[in-house]
N, C-alpha and C. Protein backbone atom coordinates (compact mmCIF):
# COMPACT_ATOMS: atom_id res chain seq x y z
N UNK A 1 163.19 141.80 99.96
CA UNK A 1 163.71 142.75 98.99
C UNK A 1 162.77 143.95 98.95
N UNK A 2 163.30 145.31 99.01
CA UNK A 2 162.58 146.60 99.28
C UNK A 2 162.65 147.00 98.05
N UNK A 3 161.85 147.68 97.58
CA UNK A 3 162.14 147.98 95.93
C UNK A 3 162.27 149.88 96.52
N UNK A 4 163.01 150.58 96.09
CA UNK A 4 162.99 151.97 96.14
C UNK A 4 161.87 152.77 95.34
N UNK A 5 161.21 153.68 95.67
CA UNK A 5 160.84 154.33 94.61
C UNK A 5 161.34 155.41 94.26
N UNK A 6 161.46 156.28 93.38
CA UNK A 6 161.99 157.15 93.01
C UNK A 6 160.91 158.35 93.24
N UNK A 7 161.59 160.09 94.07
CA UNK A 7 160.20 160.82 94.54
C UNK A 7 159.73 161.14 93.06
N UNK A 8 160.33 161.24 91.72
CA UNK A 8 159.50 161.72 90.61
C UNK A 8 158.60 160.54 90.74
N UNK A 9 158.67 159.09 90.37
CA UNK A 9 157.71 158.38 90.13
C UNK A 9 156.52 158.60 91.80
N UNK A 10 157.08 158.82 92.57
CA UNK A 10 155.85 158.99 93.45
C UNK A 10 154.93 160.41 93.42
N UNK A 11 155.69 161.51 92.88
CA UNK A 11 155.01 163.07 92.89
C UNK A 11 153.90 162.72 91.53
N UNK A 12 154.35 161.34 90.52
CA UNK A 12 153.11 161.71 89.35
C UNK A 12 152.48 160.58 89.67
N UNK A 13 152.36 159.67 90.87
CA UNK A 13 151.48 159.07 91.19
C UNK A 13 150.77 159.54 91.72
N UNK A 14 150.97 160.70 92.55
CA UNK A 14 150.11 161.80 93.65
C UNK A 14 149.38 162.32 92.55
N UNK A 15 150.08 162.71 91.30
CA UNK A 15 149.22 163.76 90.85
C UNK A 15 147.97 162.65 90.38
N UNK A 16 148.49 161.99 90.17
CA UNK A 16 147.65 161.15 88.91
C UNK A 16 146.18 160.66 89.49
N UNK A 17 146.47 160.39 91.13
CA UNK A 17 144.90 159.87 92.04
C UNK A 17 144.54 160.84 92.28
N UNK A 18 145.42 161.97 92.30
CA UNK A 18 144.62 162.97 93.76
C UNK A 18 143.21 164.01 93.75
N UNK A 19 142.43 163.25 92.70
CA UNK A 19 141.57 163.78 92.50
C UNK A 19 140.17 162.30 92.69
N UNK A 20 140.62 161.29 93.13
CA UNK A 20 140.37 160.14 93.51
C UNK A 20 139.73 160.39 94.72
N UNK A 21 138.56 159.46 95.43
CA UNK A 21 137.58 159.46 96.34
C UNK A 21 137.99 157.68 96.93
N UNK A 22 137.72 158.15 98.15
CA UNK A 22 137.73 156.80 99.20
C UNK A 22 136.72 156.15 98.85
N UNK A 23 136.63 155.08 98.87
CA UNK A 23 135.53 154.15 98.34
C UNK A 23 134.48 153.93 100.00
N UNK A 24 133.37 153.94 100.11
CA UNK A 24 133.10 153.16 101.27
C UNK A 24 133.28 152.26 101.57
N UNK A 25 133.60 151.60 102.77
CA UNK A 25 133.64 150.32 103.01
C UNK A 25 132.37 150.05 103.96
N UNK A 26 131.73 148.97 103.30
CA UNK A 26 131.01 147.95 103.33
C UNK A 26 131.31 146.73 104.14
N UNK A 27 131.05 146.39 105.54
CA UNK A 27 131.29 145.27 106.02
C UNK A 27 129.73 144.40 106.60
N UNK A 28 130.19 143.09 106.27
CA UNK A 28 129.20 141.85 106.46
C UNK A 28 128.72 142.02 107.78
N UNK A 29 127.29 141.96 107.69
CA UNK A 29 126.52 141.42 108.81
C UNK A 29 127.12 140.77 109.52
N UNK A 30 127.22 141.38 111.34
CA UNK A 30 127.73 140.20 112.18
C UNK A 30 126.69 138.83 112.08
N UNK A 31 127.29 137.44 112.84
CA UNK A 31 126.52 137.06 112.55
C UNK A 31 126.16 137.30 113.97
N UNK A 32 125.08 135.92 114.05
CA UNK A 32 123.50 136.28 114.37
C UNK A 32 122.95 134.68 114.75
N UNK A 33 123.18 134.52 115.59
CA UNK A 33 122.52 132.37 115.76
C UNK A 33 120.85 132.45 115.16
N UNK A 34 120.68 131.30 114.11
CA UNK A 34 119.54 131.50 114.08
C UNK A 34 118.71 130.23 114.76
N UNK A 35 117.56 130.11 114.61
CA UNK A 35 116.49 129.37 114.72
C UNK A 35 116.89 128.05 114.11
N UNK A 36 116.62 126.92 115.06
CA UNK A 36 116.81 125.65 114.23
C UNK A 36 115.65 125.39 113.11
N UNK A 37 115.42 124.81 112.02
CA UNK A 37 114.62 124.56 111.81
C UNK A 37 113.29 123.69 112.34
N UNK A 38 111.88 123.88 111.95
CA UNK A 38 110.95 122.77 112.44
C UNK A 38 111.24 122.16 111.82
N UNK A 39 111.16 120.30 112.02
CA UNK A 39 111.23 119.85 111.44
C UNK A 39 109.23 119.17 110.88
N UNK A 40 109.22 118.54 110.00
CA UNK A 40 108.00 118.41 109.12
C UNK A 40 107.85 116.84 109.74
N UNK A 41 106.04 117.05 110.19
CA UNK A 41 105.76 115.74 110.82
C UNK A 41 105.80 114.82 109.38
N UNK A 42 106.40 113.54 109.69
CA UNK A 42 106.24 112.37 108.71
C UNK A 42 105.54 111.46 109.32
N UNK A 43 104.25 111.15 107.94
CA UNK A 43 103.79 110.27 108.35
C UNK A 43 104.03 108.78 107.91
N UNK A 44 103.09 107.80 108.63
CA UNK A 44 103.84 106.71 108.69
C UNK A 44 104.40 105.90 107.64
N UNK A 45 103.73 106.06 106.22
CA UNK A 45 103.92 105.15 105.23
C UNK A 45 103.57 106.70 103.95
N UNK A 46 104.96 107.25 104.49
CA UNK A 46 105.10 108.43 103.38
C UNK A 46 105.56 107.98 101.91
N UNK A 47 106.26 106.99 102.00
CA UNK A 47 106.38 106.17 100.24
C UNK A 47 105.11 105.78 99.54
N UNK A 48 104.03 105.48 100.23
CA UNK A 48 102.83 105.00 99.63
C UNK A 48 101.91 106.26 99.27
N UNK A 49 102.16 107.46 100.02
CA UNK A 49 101.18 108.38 99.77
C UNK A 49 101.80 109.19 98.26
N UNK A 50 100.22 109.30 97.46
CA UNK A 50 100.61 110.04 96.34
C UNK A 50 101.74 111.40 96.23
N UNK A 51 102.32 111.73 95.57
CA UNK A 51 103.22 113.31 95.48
C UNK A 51 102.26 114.27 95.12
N UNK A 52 101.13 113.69 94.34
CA UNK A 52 100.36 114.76 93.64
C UNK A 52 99.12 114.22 93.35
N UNK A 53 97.93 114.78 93.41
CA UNK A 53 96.66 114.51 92.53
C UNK A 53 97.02 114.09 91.29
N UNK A 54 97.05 113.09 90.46
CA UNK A 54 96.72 112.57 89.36
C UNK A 54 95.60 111.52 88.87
N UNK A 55 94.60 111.37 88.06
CA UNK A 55 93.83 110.79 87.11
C UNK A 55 94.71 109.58 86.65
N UNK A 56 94.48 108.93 86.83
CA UNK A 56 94.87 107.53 85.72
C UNK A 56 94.52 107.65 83.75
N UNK A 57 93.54 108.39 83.92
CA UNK A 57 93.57 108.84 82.38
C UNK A 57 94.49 110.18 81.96
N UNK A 58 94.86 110.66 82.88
CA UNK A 58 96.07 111.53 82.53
C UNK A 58 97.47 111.17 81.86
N UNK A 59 97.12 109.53 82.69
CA UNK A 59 98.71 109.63 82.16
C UNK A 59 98.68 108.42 80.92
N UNK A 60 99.30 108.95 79.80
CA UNK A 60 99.42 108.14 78.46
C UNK A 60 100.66 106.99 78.71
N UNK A 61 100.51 106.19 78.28
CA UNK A 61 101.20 105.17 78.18
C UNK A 61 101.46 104.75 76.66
N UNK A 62 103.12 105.27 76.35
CA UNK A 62 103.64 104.65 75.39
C UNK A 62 103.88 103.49 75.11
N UNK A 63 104.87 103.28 73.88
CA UNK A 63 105.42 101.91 73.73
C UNK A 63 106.51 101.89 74.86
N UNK A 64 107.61 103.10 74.37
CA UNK A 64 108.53 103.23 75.48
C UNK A 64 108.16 103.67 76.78
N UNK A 65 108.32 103.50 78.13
CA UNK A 65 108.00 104.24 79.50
C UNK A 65 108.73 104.88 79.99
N UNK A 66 108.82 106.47 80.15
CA UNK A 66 109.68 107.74 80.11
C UNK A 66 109.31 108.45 81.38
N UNK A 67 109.95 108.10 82.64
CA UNK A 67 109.47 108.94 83.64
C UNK A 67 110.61 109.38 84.54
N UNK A 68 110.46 110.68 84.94
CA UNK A 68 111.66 111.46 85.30
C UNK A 68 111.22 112.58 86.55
N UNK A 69 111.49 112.86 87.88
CA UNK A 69 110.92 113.50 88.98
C UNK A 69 112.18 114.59 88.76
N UNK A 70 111.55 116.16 88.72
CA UNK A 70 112.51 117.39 88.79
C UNK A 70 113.76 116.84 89.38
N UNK A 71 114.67 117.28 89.23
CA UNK A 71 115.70 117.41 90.61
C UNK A 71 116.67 116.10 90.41
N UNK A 72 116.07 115.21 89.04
CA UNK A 72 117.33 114.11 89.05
C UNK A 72 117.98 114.30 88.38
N UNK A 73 119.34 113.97 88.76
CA UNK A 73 120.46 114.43 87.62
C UNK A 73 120.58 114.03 86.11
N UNK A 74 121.01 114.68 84.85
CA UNK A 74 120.73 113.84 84.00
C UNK A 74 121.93 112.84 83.48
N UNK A 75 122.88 112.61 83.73
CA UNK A 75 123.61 111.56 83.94
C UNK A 75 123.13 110.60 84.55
N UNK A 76 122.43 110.52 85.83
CA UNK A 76 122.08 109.59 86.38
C UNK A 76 120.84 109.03 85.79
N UNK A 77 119.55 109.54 84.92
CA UNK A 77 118.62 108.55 84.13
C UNK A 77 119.34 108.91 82.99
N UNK A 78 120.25 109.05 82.65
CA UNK A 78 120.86 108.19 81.54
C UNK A 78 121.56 107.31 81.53
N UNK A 79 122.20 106.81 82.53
CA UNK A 79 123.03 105.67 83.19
C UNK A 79 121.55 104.28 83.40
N UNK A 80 120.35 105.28 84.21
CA UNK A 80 119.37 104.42 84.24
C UNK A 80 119.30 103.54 82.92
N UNK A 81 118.57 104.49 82.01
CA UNK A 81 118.19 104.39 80.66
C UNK A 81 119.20 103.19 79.99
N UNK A 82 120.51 103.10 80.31
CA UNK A 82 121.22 102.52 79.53
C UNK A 82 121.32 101.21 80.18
N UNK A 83 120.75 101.09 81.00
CA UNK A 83 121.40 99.70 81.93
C UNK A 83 122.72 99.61 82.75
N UNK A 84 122.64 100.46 82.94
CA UNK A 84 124.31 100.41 83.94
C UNK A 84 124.07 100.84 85.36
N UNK A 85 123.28 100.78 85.54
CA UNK A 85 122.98 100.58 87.25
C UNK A 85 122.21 99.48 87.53
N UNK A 86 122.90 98.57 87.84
CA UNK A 86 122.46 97.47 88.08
C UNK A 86 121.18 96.82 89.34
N UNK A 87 120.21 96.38 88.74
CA UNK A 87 119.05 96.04 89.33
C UNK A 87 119.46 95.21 90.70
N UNK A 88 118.89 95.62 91.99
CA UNK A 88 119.01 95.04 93.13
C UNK A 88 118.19 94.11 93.53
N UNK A 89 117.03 94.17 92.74
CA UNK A 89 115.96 93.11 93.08
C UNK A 89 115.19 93.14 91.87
N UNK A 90 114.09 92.04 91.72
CA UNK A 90 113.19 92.08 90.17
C UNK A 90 112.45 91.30 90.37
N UNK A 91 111.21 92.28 90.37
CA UNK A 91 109.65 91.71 89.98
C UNK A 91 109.07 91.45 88.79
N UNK A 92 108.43 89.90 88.91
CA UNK A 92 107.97 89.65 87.74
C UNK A 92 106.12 89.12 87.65
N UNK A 93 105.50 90.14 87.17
CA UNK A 93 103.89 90.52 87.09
C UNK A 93 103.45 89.65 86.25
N UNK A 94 104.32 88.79 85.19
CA UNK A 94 103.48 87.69 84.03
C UNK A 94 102.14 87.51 84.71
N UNK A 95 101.13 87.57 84.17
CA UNK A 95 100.24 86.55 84.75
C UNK A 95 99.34 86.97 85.53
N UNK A 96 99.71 88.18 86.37
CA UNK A 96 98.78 87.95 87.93
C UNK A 96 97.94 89.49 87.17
N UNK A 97 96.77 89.24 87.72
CA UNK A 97 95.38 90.42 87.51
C UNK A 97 96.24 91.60 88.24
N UNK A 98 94.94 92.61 87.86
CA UNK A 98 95.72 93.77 88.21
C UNK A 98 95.95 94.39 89.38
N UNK A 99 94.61 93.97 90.63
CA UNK A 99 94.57 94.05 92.14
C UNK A 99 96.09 93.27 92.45
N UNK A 100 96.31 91.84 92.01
CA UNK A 100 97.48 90.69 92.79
C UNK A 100 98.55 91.63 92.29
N UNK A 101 98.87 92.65 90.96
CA UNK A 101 100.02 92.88 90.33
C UNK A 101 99.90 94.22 91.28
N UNK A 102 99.22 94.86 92.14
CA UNK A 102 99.22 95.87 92.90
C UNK A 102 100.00 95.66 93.73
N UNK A 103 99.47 94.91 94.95
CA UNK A 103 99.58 94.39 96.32
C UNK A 103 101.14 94.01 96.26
N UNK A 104 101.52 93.30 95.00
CA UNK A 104 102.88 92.66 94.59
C UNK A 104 103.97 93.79 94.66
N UNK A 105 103.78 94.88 93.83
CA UNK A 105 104.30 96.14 93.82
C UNK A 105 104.90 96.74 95.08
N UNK A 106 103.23 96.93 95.89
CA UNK A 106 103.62 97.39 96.62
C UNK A 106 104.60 96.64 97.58
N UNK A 107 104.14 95.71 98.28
CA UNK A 107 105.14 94.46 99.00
C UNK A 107 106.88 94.94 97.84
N UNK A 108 106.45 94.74 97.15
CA UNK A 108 108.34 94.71 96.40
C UNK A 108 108.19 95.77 96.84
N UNK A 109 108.19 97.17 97.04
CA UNK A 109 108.90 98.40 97.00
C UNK A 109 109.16 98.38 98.63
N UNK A 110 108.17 98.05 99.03
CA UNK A 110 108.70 98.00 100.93
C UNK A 110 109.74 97.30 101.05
N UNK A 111 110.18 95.88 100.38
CA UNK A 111 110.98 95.22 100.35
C UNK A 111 112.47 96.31 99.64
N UNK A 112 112.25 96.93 98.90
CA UNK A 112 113.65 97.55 98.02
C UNK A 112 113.98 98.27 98.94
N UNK A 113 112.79 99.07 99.75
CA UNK A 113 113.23 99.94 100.85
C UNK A 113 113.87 99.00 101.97
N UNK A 114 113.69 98.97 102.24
CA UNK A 114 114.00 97.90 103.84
C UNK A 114 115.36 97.23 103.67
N UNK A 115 115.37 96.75 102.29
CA UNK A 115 117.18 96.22 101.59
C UNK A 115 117.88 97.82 101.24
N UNK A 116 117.37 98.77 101.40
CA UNK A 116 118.36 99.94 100.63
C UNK A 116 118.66 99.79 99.07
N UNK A 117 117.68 98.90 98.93
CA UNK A 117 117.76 99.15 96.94
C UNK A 117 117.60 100.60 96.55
N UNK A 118 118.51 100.62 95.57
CA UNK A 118 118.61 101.68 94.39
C UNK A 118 118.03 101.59 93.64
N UNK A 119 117.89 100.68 93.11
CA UNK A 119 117.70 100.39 90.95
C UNK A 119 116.76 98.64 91.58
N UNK A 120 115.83 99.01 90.91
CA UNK A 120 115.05 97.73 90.48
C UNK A 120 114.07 97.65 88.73
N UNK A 121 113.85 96.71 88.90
CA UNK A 121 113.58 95.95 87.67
C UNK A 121 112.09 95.60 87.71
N UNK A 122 111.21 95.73 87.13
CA UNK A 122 109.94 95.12 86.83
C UNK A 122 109.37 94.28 85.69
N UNK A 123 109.02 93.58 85.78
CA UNK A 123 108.78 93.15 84.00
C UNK A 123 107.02 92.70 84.22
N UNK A 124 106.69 93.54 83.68
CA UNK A 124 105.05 94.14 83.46
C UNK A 124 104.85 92.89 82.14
N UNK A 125 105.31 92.90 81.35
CA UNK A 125 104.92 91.84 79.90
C UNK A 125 104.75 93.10 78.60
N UNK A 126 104.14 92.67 77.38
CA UNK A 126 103.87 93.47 76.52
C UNK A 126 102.72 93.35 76.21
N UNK A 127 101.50 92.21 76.93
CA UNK A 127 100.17 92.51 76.57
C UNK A 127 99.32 91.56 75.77
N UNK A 128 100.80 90.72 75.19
CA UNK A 128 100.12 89.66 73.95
C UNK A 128 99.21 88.96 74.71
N UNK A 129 99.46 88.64 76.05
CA UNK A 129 98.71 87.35 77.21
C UNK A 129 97.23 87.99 77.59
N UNK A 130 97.01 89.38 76.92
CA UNK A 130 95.79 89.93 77.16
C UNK A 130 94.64 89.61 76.74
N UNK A 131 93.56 90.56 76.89
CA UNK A 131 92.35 89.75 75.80
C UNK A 131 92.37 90.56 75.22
N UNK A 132 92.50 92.06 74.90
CA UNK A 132 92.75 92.68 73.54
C UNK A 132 94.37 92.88 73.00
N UNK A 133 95.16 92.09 73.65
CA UNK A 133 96.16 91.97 73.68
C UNK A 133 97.27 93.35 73.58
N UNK A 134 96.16 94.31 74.68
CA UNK A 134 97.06 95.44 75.05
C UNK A 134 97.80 95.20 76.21
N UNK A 135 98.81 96.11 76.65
CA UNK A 135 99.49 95.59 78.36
C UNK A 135 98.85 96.47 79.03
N UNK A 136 98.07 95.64 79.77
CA UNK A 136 96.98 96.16 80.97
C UNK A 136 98.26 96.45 82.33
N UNK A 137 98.89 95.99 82.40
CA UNK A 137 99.66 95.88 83.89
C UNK A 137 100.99 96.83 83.46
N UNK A 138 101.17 97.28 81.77
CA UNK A 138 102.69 98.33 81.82
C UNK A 138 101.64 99.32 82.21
N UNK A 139 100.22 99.40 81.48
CA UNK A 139 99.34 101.08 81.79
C UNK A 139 99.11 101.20 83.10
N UNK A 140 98.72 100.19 84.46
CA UNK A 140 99.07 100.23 85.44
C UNK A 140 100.19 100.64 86.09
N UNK A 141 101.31 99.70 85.86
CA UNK A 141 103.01 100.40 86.25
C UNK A 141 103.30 101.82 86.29
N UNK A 142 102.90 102.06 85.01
CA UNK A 142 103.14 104.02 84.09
C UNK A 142 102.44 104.72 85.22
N UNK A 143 101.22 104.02 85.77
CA UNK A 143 100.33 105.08 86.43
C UNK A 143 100.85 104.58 87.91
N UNK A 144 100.87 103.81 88.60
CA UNK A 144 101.05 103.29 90.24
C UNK A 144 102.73 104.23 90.40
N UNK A 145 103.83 103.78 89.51
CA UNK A 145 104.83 104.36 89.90
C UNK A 145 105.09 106.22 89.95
N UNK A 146 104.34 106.50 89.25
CA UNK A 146 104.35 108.09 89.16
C UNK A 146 103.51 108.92 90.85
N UNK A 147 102.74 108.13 91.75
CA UNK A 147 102.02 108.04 92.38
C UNK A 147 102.95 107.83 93.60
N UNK A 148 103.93 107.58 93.48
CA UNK A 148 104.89 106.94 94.67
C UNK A 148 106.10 108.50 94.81
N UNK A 149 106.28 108.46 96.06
CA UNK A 149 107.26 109.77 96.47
C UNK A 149 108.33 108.95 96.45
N UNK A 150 108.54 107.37 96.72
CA UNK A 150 110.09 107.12 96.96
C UNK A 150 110.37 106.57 95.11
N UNK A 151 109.71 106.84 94.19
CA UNK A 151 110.33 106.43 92.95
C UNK A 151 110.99 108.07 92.06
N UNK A 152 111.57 108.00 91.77
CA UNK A 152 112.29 109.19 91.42
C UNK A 152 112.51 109.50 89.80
N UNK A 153 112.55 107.63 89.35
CA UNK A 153 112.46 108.05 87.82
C UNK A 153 112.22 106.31 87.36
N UNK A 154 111.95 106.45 86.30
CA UNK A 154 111.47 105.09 85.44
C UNK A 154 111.75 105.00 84.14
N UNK A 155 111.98 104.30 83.51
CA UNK A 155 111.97 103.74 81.81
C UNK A 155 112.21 102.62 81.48
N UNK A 156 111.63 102.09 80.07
CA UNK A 156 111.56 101.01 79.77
C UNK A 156 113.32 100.32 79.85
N UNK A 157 112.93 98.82 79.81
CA UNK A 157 114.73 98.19 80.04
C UNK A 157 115.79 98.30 78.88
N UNK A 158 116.64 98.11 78.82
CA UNK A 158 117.10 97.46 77.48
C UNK A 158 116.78 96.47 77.12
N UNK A 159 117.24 95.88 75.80
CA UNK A 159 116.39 94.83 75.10
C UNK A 159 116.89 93.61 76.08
N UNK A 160 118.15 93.58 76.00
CA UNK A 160 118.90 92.69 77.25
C UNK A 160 118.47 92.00 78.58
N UNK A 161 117.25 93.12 78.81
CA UNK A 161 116.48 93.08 80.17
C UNK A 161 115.05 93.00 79.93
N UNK A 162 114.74 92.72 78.54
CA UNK A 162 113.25 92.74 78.72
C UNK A 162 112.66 93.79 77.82
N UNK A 163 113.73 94.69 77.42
CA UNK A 163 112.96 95.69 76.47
C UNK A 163 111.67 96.53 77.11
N UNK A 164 110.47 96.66 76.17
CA UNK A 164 109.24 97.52 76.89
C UNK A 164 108.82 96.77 77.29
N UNK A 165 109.04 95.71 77.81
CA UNK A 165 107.78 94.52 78.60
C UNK A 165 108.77 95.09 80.00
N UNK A 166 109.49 95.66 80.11
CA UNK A 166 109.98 95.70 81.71
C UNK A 166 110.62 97.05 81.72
N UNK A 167 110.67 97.50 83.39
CA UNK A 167 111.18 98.80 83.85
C UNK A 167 112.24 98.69 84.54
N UNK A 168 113.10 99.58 84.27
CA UNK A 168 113.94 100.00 85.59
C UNK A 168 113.31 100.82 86.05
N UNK A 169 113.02 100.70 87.40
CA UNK A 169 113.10 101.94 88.76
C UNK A 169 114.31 102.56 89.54
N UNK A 170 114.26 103.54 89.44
CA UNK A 170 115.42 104.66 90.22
C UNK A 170 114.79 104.68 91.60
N UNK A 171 115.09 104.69 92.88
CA UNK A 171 114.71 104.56 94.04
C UNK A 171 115.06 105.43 94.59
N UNK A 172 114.37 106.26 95.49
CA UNK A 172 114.87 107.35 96.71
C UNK A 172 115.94 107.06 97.77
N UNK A 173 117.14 107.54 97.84
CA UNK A 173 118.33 106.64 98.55
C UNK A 173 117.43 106.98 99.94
N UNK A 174 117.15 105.86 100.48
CA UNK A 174 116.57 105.87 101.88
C UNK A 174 117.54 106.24 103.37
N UNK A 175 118.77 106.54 102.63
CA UNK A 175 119.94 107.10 103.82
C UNK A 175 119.43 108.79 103.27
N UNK A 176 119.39 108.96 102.61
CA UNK A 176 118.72 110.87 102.38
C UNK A 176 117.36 110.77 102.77
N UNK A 177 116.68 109.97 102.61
CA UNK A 177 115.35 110.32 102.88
C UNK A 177 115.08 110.26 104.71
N UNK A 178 116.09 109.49 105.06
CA UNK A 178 115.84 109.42 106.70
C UNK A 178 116.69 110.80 106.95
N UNK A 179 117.81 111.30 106.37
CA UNK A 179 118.55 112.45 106.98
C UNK A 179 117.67 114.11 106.83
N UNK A 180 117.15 114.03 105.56
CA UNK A 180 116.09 114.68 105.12
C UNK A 180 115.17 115.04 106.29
N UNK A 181 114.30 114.15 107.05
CA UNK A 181 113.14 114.36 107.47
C UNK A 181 113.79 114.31 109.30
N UNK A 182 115.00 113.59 109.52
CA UNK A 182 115.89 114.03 111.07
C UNK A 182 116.04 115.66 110.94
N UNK A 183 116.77 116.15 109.85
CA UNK A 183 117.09 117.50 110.01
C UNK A 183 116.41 118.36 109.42
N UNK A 184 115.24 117.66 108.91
CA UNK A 184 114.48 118.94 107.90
C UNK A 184 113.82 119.65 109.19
């Protein structure tokens, strides 16, 4: 369908621009292939090496345990927080000194890695089993997990799970962390 125009409606459209300027046109950079990226040497046991210089007296240890790495979504440690991502594996520290509750740690987290765990569970205690009956092994946890590049976020359980005597851990999806460091 052609619509007609009428020459009056076109003579007061003339009048009406004709004091109007061409705009420049502006066109996009051809492109241009670039450079692949380098990729960044990884070394061998990059989960164990610290993210950052930290002090062990830096870091305070609450009742509750509140730990969160930039860049995580906040739906997702609030899903943590609530218990709805369900624990793939769970360590339990009752008992053992603080070198055995190390070594233990670490062994479990190689283990979460190696299974592709997401979400794990710790249960540190609350301290009563102590001799000043503080929790020597949650002020450990607070400090060893913040120290780790593949933990991403932490907080105490629900009561359901242990309450503040235990953690959920948020885990680095180890399918990004291998695609990450292929194409970085």
């Amino acid at each position: 369908m052609k619509v007609h125009i009428q020459d009056s409606d076109y003579e007061l459209f003339r009048s009406a621009v004709q004091d109007a300027e061409p705009l420049r046109q502006e066109t996009a950079e051809p492109y241009r292939p670039r450079p692949a990226p380098i990729p960044r040497p990884r070394e061998a046991d990059d989960e164990a090496e610290p993210t950052e210089t930290l002090s062990e007296a830096e870091v305070e240890t609450h009742d509750y345990l509140l730990f969160v790495r930039p860049g995580v979504q906040k739906r997702v440690f609030q899903a943590l927080q609530r218990g709805q991502i369900e624990p793939g594996l769970e360590l339990d520290l009752h008992g053992l000194r603080v070198e055995q509750a190390r070594l233990a740690l670490r062994e479990f987290l190689a283990e979460c890695h190696h299974r592709r765990i997401r979400c794990a569970r710790i249960i540190h205690g609350k301290g009563f089993g102590s001799e000043h009956r503080q929790p020597v092994l949650k002020c450990k946890i607070n400090y060893w997990l913040r120290l780790r590049a593949d933990v991403l976020a932490f907080c105490s359980a629900t009561r359901r799970d242990g309450g503040t005597g235990a953690a959920y851990v948020l885990l680095r999806n180890p399918a990004k962390n291998a695609s990450r460091t292929q194409g970085a």
